[in-house]
PDB file of N, CA and C in Angstrom:
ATOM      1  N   UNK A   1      90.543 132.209  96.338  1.00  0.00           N
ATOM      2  CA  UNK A   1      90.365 130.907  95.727  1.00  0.00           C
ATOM      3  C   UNK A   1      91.698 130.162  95.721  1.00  0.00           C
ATOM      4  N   UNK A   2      91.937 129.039  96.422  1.00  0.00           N
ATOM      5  CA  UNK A   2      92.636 128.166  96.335  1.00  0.00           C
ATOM      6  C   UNK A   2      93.108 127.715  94.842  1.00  0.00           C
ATOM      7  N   UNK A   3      94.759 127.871  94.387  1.00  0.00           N
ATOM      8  CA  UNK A   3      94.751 127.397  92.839  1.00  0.00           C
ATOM      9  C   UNK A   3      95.353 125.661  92.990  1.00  0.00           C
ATOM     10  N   UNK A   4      95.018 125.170  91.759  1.00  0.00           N
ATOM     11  CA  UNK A   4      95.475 124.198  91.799  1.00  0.00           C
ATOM     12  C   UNK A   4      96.922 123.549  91.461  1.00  0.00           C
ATOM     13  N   UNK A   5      97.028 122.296  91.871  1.00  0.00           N
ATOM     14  CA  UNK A   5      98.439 121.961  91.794  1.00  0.00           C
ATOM     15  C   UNK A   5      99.150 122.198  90.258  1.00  0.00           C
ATOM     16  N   UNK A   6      98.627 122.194  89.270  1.00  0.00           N
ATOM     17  CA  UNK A   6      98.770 122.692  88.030  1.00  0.00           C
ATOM     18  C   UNK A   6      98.813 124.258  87.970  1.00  0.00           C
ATOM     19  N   UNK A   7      98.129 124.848  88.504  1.00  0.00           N
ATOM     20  CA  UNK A   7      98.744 126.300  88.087  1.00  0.00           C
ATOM     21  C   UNK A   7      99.745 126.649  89.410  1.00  0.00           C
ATOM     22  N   UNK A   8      99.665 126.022  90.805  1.00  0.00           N
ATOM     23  CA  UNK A   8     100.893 126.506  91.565  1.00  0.00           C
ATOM     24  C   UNK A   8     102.304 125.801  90.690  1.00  0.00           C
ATOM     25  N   UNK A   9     102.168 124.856  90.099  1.00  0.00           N
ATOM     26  CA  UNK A   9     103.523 124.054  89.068  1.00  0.00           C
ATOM     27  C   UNK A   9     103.979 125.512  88.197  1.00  0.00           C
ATOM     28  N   UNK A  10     102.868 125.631  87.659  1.00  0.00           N
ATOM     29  CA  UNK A  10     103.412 126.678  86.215  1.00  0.00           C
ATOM     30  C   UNK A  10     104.061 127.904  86.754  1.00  0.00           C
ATOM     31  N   UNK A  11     103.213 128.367  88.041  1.00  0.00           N
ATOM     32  CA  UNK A  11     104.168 129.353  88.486  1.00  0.00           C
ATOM     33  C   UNK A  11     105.420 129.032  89.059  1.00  0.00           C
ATOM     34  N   UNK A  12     105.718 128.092  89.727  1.00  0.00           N
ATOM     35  CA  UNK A  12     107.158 127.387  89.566  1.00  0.00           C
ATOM     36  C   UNK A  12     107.732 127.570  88.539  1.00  0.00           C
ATOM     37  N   UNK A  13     107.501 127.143  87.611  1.00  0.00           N
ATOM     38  CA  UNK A  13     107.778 127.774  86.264  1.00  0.00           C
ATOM     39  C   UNK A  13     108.776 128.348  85.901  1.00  0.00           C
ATOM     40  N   UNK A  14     107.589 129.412  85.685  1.00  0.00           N
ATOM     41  CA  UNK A  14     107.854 130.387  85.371  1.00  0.00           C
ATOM     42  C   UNK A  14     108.873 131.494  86.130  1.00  0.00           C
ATOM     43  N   UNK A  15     108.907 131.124  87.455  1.00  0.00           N
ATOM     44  CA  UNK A  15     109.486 131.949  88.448  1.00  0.00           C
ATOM     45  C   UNK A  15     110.730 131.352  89.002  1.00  0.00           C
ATOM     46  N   UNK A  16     111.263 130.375  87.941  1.00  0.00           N
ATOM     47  CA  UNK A  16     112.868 129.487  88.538  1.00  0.00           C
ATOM     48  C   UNK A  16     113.580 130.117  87.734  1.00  0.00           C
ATOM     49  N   UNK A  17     114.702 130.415  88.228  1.00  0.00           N
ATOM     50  CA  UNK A  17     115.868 131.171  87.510  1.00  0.00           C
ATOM     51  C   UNK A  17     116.079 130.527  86.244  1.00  0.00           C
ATOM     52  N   UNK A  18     116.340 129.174  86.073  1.00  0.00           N
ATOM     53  CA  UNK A  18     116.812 128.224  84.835  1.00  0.00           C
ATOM     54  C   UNK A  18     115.999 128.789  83.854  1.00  0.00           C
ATOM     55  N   UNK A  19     114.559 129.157  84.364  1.00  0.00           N
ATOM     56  CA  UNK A  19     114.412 129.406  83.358  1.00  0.00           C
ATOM     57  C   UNK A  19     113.598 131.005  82.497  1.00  0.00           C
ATOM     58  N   UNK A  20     114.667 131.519  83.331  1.00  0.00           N
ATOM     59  CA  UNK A  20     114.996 133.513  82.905  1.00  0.00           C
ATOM     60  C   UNK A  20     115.578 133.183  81.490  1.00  0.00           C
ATOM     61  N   UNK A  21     116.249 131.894  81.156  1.00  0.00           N
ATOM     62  CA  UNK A  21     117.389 132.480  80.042  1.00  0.00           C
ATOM     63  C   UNK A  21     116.528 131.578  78.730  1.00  0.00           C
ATOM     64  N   UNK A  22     116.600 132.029  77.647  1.00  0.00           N
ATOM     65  CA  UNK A  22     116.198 132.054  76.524  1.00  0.00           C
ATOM     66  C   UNK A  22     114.428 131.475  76.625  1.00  0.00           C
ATOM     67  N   UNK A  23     113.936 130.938  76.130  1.00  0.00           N
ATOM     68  CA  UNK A  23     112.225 130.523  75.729  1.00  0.00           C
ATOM     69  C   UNK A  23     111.854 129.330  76.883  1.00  0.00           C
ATOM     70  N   UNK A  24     112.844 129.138  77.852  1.00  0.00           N
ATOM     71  CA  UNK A  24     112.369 128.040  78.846  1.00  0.00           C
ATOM     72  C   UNK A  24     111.186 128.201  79.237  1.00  0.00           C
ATOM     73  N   UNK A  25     110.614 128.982  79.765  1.00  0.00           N
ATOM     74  CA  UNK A  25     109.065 129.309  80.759  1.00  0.00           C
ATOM     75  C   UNK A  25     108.291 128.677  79.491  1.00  0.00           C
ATOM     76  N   UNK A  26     108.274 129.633  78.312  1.00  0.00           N
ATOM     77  CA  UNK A  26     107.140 128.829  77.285  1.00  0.00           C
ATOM     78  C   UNK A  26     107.650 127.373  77.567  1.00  0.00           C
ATOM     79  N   UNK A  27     108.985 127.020  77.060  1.00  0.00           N
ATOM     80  CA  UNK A  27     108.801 125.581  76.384  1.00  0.00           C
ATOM     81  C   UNK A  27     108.413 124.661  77.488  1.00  0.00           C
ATOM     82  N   UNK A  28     108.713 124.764  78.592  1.00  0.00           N
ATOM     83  CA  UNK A  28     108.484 124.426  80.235  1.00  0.00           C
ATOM     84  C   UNK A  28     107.063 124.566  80.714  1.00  0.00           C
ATOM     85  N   UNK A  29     106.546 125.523  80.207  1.00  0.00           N
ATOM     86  CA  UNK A  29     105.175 125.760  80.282  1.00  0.00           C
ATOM     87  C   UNK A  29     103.887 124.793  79.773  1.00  0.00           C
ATOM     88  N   UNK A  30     104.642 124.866  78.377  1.00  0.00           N
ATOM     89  CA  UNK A  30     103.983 124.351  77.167  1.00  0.00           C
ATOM     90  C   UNK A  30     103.933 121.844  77.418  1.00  0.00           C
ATOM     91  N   UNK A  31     105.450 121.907  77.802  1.00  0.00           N
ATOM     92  CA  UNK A  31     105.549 120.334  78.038  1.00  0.00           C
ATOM     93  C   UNK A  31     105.030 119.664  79.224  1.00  0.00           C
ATOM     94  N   UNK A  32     104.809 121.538  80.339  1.00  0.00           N
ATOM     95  CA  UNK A  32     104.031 120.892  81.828  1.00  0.00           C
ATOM     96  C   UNK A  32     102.438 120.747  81.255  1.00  0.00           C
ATOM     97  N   UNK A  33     101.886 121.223  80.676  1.00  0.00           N
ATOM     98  CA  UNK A  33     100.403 121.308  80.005  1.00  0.00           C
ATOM     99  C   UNK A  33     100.599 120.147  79.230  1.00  0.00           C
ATOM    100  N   UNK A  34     101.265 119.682  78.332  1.00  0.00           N
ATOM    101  CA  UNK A  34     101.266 118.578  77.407  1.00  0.00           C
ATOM    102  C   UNK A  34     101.030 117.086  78.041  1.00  0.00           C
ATOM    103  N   UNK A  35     102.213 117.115  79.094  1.00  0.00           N
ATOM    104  CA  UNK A  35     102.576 115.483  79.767  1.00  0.00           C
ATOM    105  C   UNK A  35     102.211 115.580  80.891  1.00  0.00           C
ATOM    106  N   UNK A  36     102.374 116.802  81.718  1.00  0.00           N
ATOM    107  CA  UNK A  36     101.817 116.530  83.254  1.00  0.00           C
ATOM    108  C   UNK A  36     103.062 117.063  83.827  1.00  0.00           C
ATOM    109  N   UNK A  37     104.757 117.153  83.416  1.00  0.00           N
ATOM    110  CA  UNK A  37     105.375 117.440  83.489  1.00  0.00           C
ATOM    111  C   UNK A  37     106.509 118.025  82.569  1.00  0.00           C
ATOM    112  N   UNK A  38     107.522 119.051  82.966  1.00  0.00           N
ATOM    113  CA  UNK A  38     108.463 119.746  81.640  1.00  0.00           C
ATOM    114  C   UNK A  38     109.851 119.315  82.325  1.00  0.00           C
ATOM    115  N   UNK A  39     110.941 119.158  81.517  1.00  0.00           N
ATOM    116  CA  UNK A  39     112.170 118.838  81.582  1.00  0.00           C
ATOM    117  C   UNK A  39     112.636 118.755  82.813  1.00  0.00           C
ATOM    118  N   UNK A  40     112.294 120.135  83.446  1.00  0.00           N
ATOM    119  CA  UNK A  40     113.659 120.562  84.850  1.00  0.00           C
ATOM    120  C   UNK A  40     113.099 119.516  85.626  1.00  0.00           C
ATOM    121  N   UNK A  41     112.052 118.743  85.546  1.00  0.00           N
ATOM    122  CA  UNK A  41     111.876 118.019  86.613  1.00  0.00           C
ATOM    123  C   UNK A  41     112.398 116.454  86.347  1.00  0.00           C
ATOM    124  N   UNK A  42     112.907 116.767  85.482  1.00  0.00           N
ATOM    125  CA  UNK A  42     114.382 115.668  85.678  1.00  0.00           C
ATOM    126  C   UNK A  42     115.484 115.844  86.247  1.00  0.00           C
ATOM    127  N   UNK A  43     115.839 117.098  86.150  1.00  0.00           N
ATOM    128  CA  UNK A  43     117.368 117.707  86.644  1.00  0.00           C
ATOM    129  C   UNK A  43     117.145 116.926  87.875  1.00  0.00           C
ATOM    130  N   UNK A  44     116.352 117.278  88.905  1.00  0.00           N
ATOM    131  CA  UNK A  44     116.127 116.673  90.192  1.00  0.00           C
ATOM    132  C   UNK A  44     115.307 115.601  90.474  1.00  0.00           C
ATOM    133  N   UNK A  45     115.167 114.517  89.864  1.00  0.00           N
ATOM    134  CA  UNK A  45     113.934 113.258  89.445  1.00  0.00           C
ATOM    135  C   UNK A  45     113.956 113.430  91.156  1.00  0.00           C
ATOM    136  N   UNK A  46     114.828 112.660  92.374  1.00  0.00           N
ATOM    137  CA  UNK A  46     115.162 111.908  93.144  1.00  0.00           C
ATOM    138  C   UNK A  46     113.737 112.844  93.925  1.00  0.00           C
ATOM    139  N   UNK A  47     114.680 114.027  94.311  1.00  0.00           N
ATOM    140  CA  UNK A  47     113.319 115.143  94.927  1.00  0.00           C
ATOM    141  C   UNK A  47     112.106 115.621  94.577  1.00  0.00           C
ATOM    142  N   UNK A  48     111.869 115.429  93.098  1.00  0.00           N
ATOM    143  CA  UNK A  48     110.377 115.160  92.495  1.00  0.00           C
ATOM    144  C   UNK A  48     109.901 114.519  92.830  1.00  0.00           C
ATOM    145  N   UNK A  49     110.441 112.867  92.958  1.00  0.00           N
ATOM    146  CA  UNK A  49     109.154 111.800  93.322  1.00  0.00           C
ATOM    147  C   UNK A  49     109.267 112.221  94.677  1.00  0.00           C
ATOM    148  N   UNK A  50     110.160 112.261  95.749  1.00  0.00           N
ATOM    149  CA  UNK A  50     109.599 112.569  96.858  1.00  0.00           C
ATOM    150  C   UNK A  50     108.878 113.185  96.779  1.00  0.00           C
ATOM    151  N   UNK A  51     108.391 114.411  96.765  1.00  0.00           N
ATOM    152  CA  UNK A  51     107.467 115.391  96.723  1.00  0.00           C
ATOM    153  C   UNK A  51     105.778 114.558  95.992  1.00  0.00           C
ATOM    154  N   UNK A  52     106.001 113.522  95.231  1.00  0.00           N
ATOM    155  CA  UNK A  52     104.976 113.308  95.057  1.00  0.00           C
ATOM    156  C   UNK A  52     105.181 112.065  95.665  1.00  0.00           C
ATOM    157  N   UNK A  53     105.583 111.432  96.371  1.00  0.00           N
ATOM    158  CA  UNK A  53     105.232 110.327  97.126  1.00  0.00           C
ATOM    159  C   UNK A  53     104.404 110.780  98.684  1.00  0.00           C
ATOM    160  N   UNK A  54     105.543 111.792  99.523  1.00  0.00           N
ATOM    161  CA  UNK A  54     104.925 111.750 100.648  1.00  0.00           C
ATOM    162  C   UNK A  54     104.288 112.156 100.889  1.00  0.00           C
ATOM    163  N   UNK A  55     103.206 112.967 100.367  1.00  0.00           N
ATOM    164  CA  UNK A  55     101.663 113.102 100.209  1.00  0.00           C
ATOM    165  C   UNK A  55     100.663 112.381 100.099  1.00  0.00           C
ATOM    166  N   UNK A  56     101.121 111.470  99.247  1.00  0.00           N
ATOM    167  CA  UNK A  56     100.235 110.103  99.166  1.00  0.00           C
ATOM    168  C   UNK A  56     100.830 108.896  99.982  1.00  0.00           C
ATOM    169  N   UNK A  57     101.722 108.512 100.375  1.00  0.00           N
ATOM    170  CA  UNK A  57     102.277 107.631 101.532  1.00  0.00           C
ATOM    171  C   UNK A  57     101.356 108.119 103.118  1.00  0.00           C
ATOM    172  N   UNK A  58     101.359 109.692 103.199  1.00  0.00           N
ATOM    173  CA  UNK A  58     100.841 110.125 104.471  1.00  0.00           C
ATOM    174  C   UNK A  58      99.131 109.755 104.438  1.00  0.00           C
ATOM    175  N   UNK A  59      98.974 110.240 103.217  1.00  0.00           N
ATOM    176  CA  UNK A  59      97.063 109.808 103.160  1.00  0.00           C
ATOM    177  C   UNK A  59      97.056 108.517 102.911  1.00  0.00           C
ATOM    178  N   UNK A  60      98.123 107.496 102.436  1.00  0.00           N
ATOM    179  CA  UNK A  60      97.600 106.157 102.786  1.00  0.00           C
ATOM    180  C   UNK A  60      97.280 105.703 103.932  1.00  0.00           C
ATOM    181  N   UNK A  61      98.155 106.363 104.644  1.00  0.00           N
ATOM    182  CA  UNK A  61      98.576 106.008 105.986  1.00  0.00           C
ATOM    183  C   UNK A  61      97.019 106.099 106.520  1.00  0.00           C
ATOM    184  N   UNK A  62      96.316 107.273 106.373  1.00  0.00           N
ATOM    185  CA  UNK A  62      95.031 107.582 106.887  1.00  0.00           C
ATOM    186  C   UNK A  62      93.942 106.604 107.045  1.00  0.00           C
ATOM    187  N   UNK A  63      93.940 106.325 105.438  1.00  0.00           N
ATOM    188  CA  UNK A  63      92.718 105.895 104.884  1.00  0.00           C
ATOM    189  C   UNK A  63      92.914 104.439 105.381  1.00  0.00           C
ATOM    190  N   UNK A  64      94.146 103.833 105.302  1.00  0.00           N
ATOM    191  CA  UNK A  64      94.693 102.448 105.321  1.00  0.00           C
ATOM    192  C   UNK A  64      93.993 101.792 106.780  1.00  0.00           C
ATOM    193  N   UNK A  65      94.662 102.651 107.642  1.00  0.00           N
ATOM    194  CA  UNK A  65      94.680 102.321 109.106  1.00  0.00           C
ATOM    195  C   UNK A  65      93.542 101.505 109.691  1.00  0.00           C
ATOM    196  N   UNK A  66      92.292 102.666 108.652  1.00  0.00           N
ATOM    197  CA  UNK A  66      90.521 102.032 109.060  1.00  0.00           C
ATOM    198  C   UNK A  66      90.476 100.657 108.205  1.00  0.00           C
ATOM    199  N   UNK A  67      90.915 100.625 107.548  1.00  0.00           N
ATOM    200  CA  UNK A  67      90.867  99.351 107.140  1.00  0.00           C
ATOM    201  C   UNK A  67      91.620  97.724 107.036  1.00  0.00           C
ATOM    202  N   UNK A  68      92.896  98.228 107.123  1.00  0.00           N
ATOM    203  CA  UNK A  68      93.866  97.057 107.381  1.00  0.00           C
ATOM    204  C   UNK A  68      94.663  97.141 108.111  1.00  0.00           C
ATOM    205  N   UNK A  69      95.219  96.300 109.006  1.00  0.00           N
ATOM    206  CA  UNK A  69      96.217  96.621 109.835  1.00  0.00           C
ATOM    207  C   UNK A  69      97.878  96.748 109.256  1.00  0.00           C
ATOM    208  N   UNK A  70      98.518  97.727 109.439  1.00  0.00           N
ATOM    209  CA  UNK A  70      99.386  98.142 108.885  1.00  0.00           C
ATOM    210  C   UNK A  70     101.268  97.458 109.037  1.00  0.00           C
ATOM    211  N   UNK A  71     101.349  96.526 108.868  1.00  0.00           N
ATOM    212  CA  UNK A  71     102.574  95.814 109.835  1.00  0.00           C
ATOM    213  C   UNK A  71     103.600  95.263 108.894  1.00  0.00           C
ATOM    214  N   UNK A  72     104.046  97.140 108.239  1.00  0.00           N
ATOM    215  CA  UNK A  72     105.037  96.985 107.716  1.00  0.00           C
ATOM    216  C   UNK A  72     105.861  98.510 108.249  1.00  0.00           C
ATOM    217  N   UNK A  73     106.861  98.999 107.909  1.00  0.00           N
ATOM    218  CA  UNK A  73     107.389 100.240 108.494  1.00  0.00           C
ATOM    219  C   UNK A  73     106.963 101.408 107.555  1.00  0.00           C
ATOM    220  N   UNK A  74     105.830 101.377 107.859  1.00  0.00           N
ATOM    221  CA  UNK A  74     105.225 102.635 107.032  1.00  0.00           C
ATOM    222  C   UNK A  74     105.726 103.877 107.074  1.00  0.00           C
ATOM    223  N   UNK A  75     105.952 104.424 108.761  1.00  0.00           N
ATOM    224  CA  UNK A  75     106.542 105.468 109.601  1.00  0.00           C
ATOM    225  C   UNK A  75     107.774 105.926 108.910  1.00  0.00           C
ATOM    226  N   UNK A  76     108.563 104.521 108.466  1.00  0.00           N
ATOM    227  CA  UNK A  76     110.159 104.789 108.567  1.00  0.00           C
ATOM    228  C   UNK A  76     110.048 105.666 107.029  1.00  0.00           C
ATOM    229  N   UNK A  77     109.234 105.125 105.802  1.00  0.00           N
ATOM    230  CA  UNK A  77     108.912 105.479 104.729  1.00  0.00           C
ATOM    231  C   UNK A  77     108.709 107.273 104.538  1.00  0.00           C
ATOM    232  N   UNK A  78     107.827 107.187 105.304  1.00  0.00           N
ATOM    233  CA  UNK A  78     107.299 108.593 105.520  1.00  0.00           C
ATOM    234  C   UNK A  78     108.495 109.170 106.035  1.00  0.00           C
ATOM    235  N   UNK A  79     109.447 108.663 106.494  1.00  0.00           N
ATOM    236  CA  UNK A  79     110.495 109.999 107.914  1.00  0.00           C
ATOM    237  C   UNK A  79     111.254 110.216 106.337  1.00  0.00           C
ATOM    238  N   UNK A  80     111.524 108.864 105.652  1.00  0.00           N
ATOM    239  CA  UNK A  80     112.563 109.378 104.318  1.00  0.00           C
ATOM    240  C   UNK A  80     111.942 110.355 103.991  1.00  0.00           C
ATOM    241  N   UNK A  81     110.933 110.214 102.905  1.00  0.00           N
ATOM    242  CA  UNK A  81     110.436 111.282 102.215  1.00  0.00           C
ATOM    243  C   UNK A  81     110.313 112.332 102.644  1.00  0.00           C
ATOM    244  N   UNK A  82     109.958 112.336 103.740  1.00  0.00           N
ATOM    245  CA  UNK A  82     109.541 113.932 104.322  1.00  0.00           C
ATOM    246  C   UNK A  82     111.190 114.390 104.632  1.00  0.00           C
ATOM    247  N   UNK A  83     112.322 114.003 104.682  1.00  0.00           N
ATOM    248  CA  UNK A  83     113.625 114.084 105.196  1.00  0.00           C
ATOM    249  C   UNK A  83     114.234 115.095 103.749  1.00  0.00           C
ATOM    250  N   UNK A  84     114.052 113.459 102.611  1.00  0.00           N
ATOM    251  CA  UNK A  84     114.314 113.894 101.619  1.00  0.00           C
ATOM    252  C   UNK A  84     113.390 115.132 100.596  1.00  0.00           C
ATOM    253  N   UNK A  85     111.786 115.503 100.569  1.00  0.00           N
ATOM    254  CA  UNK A  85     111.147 116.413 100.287  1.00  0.00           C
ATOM    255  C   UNK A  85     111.101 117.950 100.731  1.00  0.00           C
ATOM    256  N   UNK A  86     111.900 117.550 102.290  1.00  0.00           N
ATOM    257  CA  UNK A  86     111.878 119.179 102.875  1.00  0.00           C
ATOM    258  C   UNK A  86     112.754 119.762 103.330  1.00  0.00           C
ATOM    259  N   UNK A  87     114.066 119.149 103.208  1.00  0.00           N
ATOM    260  CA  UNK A  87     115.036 119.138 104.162  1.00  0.00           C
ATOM    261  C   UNK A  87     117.217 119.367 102.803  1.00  0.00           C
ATOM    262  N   UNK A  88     117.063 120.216 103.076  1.00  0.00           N
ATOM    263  CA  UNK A  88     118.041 120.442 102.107  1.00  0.00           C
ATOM    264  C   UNK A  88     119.162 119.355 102.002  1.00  0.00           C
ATOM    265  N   UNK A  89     119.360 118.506 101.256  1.00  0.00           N
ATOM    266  CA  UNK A  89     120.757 117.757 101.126  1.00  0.00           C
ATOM    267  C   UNK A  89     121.940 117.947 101.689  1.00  0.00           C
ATOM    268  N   UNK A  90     122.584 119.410 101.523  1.00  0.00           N
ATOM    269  CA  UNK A  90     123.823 119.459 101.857  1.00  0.00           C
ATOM    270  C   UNK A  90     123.360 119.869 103.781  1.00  0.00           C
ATOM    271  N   UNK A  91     122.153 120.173 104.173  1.00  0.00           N
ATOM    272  CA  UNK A  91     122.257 119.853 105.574  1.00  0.00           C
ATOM    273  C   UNK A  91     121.666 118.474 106.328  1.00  0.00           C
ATOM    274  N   UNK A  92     121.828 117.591 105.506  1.00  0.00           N
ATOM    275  CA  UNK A  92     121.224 116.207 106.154  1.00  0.00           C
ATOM    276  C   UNK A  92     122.363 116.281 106.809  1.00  0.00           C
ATOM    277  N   UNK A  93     122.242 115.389 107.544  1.00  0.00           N
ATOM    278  CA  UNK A  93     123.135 114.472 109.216  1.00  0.00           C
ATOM    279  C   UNK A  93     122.920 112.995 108.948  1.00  0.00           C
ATOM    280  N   UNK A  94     124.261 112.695 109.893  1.00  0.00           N
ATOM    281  CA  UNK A  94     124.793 111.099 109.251  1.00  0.00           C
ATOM    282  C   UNK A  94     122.800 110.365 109.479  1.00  0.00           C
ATOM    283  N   UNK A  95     122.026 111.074 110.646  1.00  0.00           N
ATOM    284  CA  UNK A  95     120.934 110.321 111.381  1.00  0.00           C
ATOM    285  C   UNK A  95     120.035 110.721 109.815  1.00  0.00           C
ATOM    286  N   UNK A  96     120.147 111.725 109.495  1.00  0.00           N
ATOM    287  CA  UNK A  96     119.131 112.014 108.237  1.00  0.00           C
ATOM    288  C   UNK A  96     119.137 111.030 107.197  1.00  0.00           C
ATOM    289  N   UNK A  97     120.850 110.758 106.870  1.00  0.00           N
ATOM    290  CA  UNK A  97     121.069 109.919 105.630  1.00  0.00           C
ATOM    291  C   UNK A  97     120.871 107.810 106.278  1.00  0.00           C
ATOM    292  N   UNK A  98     121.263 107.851 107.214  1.00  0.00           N
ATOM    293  CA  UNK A  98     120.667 106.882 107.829  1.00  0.00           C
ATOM    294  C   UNK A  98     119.329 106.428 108.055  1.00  0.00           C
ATOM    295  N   UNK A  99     118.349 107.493 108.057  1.00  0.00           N
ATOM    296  CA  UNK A  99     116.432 107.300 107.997  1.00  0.00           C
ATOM    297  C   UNK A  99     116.359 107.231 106.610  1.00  0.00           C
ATOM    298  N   UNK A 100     116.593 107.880 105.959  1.00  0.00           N
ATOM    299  CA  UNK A 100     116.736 108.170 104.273  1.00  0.00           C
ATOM    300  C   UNK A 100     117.088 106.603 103.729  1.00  0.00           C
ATOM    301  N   UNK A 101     118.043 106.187 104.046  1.00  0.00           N
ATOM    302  CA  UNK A 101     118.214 104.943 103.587  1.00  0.00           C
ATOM    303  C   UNK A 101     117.813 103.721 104.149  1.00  0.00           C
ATOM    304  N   UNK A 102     117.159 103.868 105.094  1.00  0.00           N
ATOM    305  CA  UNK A 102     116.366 102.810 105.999  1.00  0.00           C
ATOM    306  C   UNK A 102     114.818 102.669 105.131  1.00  0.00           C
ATOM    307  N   UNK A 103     114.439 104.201 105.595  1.00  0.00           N
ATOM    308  CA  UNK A 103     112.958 103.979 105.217  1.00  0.00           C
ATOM    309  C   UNK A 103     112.768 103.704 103.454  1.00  0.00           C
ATOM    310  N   UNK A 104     113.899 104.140 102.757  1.00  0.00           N
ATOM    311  CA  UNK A 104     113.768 103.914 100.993  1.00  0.00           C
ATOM    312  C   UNK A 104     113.702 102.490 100.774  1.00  0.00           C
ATOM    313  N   UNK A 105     114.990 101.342 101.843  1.00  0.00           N
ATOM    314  CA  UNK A 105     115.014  99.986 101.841  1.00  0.00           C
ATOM    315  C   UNK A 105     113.286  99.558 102.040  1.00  0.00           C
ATOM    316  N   UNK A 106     112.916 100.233 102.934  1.00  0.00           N
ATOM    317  CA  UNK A 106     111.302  99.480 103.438  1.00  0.00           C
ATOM    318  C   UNK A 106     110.524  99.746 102.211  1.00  0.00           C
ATOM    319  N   UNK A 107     110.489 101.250 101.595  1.00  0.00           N
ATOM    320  CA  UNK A 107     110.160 101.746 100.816  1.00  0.00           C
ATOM    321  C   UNK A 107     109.860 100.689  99.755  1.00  0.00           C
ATOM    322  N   UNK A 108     111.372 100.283  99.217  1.00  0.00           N
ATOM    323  CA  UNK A 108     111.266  99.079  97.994  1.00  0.00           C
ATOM    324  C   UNK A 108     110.710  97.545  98.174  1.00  0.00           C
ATOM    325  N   UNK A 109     111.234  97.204  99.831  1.00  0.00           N
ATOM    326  CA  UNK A 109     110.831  95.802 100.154  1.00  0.00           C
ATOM    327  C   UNK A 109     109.261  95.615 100.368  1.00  0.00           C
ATOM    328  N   UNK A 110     108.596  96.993 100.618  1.00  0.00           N
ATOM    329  CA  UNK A 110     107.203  96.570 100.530  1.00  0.00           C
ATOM    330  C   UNK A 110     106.190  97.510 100.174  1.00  0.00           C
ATOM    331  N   UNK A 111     106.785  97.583  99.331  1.00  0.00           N
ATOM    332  CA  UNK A 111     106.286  98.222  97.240  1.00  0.00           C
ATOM    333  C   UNK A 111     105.037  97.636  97.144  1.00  0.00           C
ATOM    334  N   UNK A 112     104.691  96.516  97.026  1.00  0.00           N
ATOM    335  CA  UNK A 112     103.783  96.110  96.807  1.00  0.00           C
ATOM    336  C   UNK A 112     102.860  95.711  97.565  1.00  0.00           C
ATOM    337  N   UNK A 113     102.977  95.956  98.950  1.00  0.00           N
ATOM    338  CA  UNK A 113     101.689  96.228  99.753  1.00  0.00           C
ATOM    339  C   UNK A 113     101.264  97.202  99.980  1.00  0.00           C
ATOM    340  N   UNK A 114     101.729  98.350  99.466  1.00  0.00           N
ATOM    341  CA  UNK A 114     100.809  99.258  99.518  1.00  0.00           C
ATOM    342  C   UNK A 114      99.578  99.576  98.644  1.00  0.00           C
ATOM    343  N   UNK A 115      98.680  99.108  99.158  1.00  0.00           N
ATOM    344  CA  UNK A 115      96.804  98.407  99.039  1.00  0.00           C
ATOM    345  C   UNK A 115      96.220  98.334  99.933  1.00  0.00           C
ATOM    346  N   UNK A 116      95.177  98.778  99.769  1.00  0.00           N
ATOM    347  CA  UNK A 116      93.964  98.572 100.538  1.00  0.00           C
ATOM    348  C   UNK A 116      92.722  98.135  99.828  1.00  0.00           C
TER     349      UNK A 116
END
């Protein structure tokens, strides 16, 4: 059985070093069940929302296509996120941090067309 994104989170959890040391897993546990999310996922906001953007940027992309024509740099959007979601920081390349900051610019300049 396939688990869901809520219990693959908790085992994140539970299974990150930060939080071996004193009551973290409960209290981490307890604030991911409460809000949807627990603290550590601030430590790293930047790579959180990636992770929840380019999942849904890629299935816009899907669903969008059949319906509107797409003629903004959707592509470039997606190369960030997926750059920045999978791809370790200290090994980006000048070309990594260059897509990264291209596609985030498109990212913000057309924020608000993403609709269908």
């Amino acid at each position: 059985m396939n688990k869901s994104f809520w219990e693959k989170r908790l085992e994140e959890i539970k299974g990150a070093s930060y939080n071996q040391v004193g009551n973290r897993v409960e209290k981490h546990s307890n604030q991911y069940i409460e809000r949807g999310f627990d603290d550590s996922d601030t430590w790293g906001l930047d790579w959180h929302l990636a992770k929840l953007i380019l999942p849904r940027l890629k299935r816009y992309k899907e669903l969008a296509k059949e319906i509107i024509v797409i003629d903004f740099p959707l592509d470039e959007m997606i190369d960030a996120f997926e750059i920045y979601a999978h791809k370790d920081s200290s090994n980006w390349t000048d070309k990594d941090v260059k897509s990264i900051d291209k596609g985030l610019k498109a990212f913000a300049d057309h924020f608000h067309r993403l609709w269908w």
